[in-house]
Protein backbone atom coordinates (compact mmCIF):
# COMPACT_ATOMS: atom_id res chain seq x y z
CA UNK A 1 124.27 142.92 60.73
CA UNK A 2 123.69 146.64 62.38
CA UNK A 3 126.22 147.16 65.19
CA UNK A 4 123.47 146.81 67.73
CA UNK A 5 122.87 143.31 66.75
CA UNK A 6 126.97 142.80 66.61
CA UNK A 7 127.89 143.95 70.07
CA UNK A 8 125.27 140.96 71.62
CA UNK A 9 125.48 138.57 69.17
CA UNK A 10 128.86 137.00 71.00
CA UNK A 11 126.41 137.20 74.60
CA UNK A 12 123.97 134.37 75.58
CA UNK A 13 121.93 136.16 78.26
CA UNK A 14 124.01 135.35 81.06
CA UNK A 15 125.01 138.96 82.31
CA UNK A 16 127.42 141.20 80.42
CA UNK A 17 126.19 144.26 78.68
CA UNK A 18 123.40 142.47 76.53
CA UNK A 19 121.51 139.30 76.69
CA UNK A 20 120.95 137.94 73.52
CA UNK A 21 118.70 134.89 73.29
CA UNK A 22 118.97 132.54 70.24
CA UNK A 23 116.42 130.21 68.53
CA UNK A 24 116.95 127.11 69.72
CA UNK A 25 117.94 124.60 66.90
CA UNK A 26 116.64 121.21 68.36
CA UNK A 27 113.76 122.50 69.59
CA UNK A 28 112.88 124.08 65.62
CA UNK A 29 114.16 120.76 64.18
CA UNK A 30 111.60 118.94 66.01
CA UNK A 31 109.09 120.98 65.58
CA UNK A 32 109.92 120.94 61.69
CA UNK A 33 109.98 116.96 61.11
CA UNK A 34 106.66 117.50 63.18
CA UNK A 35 105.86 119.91 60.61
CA UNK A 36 106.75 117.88 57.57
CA UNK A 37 105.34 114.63 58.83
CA UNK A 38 101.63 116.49 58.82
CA UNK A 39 102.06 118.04 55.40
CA UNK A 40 103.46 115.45 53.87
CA UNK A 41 100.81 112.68 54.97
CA UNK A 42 97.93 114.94 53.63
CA UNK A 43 99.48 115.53 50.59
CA UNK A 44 99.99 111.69 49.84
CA UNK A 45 96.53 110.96 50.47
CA UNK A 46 95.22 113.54 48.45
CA UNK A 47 97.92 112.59 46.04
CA UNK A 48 96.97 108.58 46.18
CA UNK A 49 93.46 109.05 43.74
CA UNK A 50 91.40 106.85 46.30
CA UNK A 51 89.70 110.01 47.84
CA UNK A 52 86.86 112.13 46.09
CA UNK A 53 87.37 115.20 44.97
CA UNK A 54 86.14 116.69 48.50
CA UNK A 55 88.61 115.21 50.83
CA UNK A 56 91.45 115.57 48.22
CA UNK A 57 90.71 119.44 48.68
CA UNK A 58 90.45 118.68 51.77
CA UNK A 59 94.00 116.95 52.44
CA UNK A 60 95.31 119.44 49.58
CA UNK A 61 94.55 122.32 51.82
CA UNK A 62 95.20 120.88 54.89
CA UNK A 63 99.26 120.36 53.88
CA UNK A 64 99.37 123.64 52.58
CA UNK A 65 98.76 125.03 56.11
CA UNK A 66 101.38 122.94 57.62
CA UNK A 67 103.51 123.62 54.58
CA UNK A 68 103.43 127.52 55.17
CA UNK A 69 104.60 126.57 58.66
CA UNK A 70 107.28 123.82 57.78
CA UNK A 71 109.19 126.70 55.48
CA UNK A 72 108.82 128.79 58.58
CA UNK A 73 110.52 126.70 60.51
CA UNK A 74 112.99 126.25 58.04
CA UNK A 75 113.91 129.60 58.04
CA UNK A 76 114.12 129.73 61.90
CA UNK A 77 116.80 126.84 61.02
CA UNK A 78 119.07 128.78 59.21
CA UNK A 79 118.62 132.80 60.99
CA UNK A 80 121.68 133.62 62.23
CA UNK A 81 122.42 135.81 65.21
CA UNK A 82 120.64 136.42 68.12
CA UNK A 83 116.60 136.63 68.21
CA UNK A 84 115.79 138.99 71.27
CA UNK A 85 118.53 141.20 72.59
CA UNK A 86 118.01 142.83 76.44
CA UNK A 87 120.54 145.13 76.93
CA UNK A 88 121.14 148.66 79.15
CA UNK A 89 120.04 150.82 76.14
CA UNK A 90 116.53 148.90 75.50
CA UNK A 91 115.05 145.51 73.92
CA UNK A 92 114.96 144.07 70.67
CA UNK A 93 112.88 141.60 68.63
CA UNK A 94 114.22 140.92 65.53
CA UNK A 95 111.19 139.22 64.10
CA UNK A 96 109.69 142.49 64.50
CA UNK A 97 112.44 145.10 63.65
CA UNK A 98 115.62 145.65 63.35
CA UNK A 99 115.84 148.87 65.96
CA UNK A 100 116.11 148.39 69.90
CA UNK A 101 113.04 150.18 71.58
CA UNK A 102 115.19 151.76 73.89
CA UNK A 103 113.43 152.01 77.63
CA UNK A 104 112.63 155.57 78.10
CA UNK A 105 109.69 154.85 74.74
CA UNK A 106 108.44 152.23 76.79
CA UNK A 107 105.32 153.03 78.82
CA UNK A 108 105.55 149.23 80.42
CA UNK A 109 106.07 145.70 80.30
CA UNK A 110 104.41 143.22 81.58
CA UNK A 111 104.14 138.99 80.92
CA UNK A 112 100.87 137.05 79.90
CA UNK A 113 99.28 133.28 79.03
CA UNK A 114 97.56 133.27 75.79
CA UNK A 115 96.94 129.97 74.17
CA UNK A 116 99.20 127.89 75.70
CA UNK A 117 102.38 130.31 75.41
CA UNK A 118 103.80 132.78 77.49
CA UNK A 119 104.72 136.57 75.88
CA UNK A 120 106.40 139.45 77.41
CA UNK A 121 104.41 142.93 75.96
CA UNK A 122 106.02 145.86 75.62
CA UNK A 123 104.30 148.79 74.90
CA UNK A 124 106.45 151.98 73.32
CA UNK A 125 104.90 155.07 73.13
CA UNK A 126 104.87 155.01 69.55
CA UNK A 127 104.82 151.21 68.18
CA UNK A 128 105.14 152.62 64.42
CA UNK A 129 108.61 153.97 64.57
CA UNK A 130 110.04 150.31 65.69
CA UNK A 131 108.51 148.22 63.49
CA UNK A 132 109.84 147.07 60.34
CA UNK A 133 108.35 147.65 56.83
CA UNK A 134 106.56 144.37 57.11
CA UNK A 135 106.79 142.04 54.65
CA UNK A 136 104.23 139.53 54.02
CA UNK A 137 104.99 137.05 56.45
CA UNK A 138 104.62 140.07 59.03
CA UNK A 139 101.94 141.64 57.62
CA UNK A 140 100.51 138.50 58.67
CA UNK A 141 101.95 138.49 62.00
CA UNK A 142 100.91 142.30 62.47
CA UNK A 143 97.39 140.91 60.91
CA UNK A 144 96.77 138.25 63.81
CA UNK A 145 98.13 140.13 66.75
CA UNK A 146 95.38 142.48 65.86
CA UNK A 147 92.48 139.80 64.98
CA UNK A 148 93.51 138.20 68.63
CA UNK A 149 93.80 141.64 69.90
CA UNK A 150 97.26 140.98 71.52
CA UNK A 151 99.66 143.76 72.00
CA UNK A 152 101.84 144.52 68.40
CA UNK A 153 104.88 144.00 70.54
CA UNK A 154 104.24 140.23 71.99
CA UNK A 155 107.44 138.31 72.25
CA UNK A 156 106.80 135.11 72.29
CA UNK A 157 108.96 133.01 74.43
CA UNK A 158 108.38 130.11 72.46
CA UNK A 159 111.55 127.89 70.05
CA UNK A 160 114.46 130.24 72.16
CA UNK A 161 117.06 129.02 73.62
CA UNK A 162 116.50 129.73 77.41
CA UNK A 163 113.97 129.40 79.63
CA UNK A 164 111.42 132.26 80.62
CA UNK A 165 112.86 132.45 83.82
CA UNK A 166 116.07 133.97 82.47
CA UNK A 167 114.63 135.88 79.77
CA UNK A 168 112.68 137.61 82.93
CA UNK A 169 116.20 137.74 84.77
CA UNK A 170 117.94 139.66 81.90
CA UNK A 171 114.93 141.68 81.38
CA UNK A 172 114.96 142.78 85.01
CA UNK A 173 118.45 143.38 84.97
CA UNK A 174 118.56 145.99 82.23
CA UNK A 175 115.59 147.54 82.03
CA UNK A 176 114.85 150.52 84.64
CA UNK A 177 112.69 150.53 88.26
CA UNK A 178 109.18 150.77 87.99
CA UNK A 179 108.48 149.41 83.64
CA UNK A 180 107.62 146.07 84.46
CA UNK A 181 104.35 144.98 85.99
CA UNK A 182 102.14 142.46 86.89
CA UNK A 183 98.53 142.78 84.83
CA UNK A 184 95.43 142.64 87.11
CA UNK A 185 94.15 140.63 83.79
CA UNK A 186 95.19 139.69 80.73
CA UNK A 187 95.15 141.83 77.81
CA UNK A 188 91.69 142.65 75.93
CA UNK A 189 89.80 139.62 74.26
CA UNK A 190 91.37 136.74 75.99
């Protein structure tokens, strides 16, 4: 763990220095029986011989897309340390790097609705520099923030372990006068 991550990993978000915000375990273990429920009942049937070749394709690919997001979930199980870190010095995602974006690279901030779930963009000056060499699960990520033309840095608010009002709270606390503001619309294509 970089000593970034260390210094907020001990901090929950409630004031301090940093706010770090975790995934929230029950929250991804329900989502993940969910998850495993609706690949699991595809496979069987495709499994089971009594469908035609069509609908066992069918049911065949239809777990594999809930499989790719039961391991996901999985892995949200077992990540340790904190997810999204506010602190003095700037924010960081750790599903998209492992570097805080410290304030004076970001242009603005500002929250929006889009499909069902509510994101916080940030927009640095130079998006690039603070994102990880993807790998392929982010490729993909990268991939469909750009096919839904959302901003690269959209942190979702969804599976953490606080509410949106106090990820707003910490987020006001630390970050300077003037970054955040309210869009006259949402972002591009939505």
């Amino acid at each position: 763990m970089n000593e970034q991550v260390g210094e907020a990993a001990g901090r929950r978000g409630h004031g301090g220095e940093a706010a770090a915000f975790f995934y929230s375990r029950l929250k991804t273990a329900v989502l993940a029986a969910v998850l495993a429920v609706l690949t699991l009942v595809p496979l069987a049937a495709a499994l089971s011989g009594g469908a035609g070749f069509g609908f066992a394709l069918l049911f065949s690919m239809t777990a594999g897309f809930f499989g790719v997001w039961l391991v996901a979930m999985l892995a949200r199980l077992f990540w340790r340390g904190p997810v999204l870190i506010v602190s003095r010095e700037g924010i960081m995602d750790r599903r998209i790097g492992p570097k805080i974006i410290p304030w004076e690279r970001v242009s603005q901030i500002y929250v929006f609705r889009a499909r069902s779930q509510v994101y916080v963009a940030v927009m640095p000056d130079d998006p690039e520099d603070f994102i990880d060499p993807p790998g392929r699960f982010e490729r993909l990520s990268l991939w469909a923030s750009d096919a839904l033309r959302l901003p690269r840095f959209s942190i979702s608010m969804m599976g953490l372990d606080a509410s949106q009002r106090s990820i707003m709270l910490a987020l006001r606390r630390h970050m300077p006068p003037g970054l955040y503001r309210e869009p006259e619309s949402p972002p591009r294509g939505l």
